[in-house]
C-alpha atoms as a PDB file:
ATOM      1  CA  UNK A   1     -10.175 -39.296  48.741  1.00  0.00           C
ATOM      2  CA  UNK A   2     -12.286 -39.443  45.596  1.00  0.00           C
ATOM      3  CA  UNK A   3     -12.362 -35.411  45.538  1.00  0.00           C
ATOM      4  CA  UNK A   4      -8.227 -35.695  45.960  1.00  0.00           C
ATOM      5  CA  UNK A   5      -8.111 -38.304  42.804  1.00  0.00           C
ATOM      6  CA  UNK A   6     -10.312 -36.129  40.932  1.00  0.00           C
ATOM      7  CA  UNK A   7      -8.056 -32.615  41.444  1.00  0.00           C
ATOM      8  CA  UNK A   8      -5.252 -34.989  40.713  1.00  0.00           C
ATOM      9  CA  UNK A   9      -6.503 -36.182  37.265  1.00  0.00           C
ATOM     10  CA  UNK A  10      -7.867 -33.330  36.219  1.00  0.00           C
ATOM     11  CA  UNK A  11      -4.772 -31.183  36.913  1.00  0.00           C
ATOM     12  CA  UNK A  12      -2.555 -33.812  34.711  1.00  0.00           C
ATOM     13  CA  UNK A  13      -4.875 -33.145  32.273  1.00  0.00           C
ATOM     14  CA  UNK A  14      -4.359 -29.790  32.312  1.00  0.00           C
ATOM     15  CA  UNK A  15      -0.850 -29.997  32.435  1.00  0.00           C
ATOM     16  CA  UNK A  16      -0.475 -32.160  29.746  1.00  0.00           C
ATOM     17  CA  UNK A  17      -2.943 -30.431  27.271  1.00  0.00           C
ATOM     18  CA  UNK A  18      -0.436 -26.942  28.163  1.00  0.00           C
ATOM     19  CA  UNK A  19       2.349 -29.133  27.348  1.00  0.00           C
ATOM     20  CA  UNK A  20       0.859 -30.010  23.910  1.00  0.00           C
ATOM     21  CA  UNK A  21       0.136 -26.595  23.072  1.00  0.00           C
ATOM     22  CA  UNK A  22       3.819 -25.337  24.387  1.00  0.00           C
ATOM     23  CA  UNK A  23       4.902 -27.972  22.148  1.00  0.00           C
ATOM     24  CA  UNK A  24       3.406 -26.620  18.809  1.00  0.00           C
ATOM     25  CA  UNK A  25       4.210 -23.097  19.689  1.00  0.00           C
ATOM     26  CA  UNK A  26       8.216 -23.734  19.909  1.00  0.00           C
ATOM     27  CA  UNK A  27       8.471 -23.968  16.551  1.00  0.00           C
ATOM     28  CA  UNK A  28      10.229 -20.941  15.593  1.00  0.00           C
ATOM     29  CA  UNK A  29      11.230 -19.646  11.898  1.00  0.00           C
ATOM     30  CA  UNK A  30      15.275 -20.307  11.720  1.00  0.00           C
ATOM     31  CA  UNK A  31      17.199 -16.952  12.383  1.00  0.00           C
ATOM     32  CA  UNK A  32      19.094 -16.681   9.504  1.00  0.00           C
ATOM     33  CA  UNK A  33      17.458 -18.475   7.216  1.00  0.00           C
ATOM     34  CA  UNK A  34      18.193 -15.381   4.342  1.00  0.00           C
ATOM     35  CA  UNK A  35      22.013 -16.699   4.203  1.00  0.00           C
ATOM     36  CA  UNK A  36      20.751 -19.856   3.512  1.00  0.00           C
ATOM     37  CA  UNK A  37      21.190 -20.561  -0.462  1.00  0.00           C
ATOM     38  CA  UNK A  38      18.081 -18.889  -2.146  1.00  0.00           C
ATOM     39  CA  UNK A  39      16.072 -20.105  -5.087  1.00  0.00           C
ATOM     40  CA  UNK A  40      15.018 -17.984  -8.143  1.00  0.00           C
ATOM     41  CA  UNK A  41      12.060 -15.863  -7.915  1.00  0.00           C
ATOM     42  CA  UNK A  42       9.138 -17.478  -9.197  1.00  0.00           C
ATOM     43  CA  UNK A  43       6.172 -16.321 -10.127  1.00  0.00           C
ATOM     44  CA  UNK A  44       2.464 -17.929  -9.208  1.00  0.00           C
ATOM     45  CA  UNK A  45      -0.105 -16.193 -11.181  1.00  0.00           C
ATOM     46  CA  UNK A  46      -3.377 -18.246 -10.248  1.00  0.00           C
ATOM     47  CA  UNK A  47      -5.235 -15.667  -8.299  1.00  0.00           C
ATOM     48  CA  UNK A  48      -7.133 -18.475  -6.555  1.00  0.00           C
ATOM     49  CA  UNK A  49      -3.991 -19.950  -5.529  1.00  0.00           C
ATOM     50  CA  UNK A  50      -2.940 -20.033  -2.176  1.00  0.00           C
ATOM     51  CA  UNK A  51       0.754 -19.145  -3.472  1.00  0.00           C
ATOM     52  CA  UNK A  52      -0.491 -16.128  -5.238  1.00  0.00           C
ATOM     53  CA  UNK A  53       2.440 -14.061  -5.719  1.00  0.00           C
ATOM     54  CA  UNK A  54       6.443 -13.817  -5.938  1.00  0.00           C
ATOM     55  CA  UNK A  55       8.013 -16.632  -3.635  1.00  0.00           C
ATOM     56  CA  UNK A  56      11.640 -17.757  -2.588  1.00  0.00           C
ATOM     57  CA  UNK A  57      12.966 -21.204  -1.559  1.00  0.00           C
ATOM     58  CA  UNK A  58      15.798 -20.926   1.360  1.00  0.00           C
ATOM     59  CA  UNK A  59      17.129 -24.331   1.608  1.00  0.00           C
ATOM     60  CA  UNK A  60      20.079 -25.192   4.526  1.00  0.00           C
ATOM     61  CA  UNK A  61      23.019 -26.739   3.860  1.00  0.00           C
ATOM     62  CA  UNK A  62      21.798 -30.079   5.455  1.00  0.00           C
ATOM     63  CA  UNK A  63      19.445 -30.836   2.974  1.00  0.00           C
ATOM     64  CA  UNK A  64      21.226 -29.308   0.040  1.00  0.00           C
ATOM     65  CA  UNK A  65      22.882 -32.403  -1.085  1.00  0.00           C
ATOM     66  CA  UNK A  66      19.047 -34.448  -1.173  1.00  0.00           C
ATOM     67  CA  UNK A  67      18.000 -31.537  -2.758  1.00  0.00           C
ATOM     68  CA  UNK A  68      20.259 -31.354  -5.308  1.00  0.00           C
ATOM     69  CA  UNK A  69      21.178 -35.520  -5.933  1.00  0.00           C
ATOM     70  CA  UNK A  70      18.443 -36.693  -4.551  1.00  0.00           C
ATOM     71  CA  UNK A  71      18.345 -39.775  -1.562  1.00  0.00           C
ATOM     72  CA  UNK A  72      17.106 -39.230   2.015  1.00  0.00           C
ATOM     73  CA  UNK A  73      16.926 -35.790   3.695  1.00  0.00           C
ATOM     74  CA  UNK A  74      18.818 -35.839   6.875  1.00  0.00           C
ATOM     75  CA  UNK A  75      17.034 -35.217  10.396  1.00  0.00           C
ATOM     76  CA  UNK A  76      16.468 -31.798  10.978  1.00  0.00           C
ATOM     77  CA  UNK A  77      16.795 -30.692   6.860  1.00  0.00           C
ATOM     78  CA  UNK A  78      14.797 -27.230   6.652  1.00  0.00           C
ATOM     79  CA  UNK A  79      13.288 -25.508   3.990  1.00  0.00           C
ATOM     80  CA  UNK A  80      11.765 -22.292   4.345  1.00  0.00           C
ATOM     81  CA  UNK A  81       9.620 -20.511   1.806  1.00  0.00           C
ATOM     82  CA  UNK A  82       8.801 -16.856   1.781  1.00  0.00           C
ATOM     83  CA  UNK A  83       6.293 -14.989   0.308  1.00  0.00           C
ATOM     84  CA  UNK A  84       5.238 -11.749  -1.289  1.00  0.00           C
ATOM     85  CA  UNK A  85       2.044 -10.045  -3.157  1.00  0.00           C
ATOM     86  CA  UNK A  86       1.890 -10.094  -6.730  1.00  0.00           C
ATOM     87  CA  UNK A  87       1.606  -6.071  -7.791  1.00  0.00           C
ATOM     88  CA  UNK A  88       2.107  -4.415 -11.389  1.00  0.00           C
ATOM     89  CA  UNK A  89       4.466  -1.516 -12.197  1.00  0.00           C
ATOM     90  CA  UNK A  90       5.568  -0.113 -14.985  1.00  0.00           C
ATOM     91  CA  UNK A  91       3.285  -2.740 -16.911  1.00  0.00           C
ATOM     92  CA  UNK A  92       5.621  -5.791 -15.252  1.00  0.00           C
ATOM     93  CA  UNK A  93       4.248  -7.894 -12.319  1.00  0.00           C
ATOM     94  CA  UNK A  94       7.236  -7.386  -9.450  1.00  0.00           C
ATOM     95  CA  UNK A  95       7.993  -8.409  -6.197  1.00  0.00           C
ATOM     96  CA  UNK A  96       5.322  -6.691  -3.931  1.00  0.00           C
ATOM     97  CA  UNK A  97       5.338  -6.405   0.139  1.00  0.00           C
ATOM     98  CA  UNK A  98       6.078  -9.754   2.124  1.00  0.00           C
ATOM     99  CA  UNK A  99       2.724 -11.403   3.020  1.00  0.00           C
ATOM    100  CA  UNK A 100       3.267 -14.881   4.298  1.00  0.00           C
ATOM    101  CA  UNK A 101       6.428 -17.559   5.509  1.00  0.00           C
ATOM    102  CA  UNK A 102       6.289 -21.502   5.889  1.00  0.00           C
ATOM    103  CA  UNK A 103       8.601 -23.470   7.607  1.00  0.00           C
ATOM    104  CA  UNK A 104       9.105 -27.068   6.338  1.00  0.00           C
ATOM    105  CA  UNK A 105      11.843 -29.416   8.360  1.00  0.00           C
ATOM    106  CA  UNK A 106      12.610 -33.094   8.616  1.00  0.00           C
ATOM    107  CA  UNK A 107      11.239 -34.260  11.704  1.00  0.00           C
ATOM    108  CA  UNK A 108      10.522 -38.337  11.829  1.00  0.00           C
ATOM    109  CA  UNK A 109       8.602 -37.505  15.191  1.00  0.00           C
ATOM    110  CA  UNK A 110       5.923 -35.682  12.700  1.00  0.00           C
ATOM    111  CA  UNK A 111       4.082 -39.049  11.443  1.00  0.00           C
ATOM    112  CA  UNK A 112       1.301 -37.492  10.447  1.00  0.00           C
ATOM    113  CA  UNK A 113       2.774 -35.201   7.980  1.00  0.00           C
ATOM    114  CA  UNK A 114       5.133 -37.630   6.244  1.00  0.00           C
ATOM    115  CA  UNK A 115       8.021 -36.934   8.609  1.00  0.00           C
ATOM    116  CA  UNK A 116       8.101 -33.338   7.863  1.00  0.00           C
ATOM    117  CA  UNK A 117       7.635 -30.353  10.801  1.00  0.00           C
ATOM    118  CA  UNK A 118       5.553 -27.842   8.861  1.00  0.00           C
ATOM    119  CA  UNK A 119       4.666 -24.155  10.508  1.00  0.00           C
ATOM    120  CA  UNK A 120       3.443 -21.093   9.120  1.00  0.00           C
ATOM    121  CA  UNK A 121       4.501 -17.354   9.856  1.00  0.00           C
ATOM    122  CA  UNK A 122       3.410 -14.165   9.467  1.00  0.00           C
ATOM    123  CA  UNK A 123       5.546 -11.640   7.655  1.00  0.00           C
ATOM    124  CA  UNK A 124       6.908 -10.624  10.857  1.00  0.00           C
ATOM    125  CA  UNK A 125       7.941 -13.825  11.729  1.00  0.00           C
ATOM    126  CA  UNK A 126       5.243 -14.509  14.105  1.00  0.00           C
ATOM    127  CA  UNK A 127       3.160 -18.425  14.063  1.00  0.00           C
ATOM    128  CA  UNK A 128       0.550 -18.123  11.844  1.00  0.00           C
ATOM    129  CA  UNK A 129      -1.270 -20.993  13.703  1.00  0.00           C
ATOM    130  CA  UNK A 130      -2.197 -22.148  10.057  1.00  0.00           C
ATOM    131  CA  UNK A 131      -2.790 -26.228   9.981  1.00  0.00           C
ATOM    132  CA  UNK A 132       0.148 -28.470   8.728  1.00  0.00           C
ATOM    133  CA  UNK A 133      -2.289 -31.093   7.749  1.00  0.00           C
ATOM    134  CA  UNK A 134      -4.841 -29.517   5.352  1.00  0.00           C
ATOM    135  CA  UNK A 135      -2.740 -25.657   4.665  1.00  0.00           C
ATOM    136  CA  UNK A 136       0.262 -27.973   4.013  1.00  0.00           C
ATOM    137  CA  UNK A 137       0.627 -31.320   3.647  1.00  0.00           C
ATOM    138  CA  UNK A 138      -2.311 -32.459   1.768  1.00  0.00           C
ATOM    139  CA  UNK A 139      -0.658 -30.854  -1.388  1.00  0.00           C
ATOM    140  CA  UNK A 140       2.932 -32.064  -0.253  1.00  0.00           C
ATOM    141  CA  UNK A 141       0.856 -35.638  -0.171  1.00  0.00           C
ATOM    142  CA  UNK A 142      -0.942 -34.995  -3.543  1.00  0.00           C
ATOM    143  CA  UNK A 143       2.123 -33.560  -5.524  1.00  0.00           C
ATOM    144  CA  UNK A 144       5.269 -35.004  -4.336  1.00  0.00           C
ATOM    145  CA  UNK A 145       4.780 -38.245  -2.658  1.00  0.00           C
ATOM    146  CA  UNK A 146       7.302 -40.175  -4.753  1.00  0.00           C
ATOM    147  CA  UNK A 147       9.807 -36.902  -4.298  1.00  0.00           C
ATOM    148  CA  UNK A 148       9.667 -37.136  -0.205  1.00  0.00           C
ATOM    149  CA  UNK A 149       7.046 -34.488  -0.127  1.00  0.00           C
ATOM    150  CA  UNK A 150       9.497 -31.798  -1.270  1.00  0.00           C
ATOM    151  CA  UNK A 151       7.290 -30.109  -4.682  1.00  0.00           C
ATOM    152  CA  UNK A 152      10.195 -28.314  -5.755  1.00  0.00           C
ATOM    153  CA  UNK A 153      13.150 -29.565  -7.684  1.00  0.00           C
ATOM    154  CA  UNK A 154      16.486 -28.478  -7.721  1.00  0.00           C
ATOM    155  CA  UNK A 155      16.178 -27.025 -11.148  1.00  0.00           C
ATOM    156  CA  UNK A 156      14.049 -24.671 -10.879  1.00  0.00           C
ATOM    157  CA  UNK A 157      16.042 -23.623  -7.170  1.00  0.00           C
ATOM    158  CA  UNK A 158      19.381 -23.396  -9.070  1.00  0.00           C
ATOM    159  CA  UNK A 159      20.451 -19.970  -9.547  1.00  0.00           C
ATOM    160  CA  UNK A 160      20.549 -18.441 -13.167  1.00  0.00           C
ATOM    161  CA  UNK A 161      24.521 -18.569 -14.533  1.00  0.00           C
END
């Protein structure tokens, strides 16, 4: 009986710590994100930044109102950030290949990160696996508390006229 208990409790276990992990990998980068309303290019030139590089906001149209005149973001709000190198031609840094893509969407479930869902993707749009707590929100904590944990503003998103 003992030996039945223990198979019993240890497959739960199992099965629950398989559910976790199915859990975290679901998140998927939002197909068609790149119709989504698209930021400015802007430029990081810190070299010991993590943002090295050219980067774009993608913002749905969910959140686009918060974004723009501020108040709550709605359940389920996404932003998604891509990334490219930095490289010099012609003298001028440009837009180089795409290196990295983050994933950032309002999910009160996600207490530990402020209600935000963060994930990280390859180029390819494969999980990164990074860590939403210290690759992520520790600067969304440190630089935008007051502002939701959303660093950007709206003015530098808003497309040149």
């Amino acid at each position: 009986m003992r030996k039945l208990a223990a198979v019993m409790v240890t497959s739960v276990l199992l099965l629950s710590t398989a559910s976790a992990s199915l859990a975290v990998g679901t998140v998927l980068l939002p197909r068609g994100y790149e119709s989504w309303d698209k930021s400015r290019q802007k430029i990081v030139e810190d070299k010991k930044s993590l943002f090295y590089g050219v980067h774009y906001i993608y913002l749905d149209k969910k959140g686009m109102k918060s974004y723009k005149d501020g108040g709550s973001y709605p359940e389920g709000s996404r932003f998604v950030v891509v990334f490219h190198n930095l490289k010099e031609e012609g003298g001028k840094q440009v837009e180089g290949k795409k290196n990295m893509i983050v994933l950032m969407q309002r999910d009160k479930k996600q207490k530990e990160t402020g209600g935000w869902l963060f994930a990280g993707f390859s180029a390819d749009g494969k999980p990164s696996g990074i860590d939403p707590v210290k690759n992520c929100f520790d600067c969304h904590r440190k630089d935008a508390a007051d502002r939701q944990f959303v660093i950007s503003n709206y003015e530098d998103f808003a497309r040149k006229k």
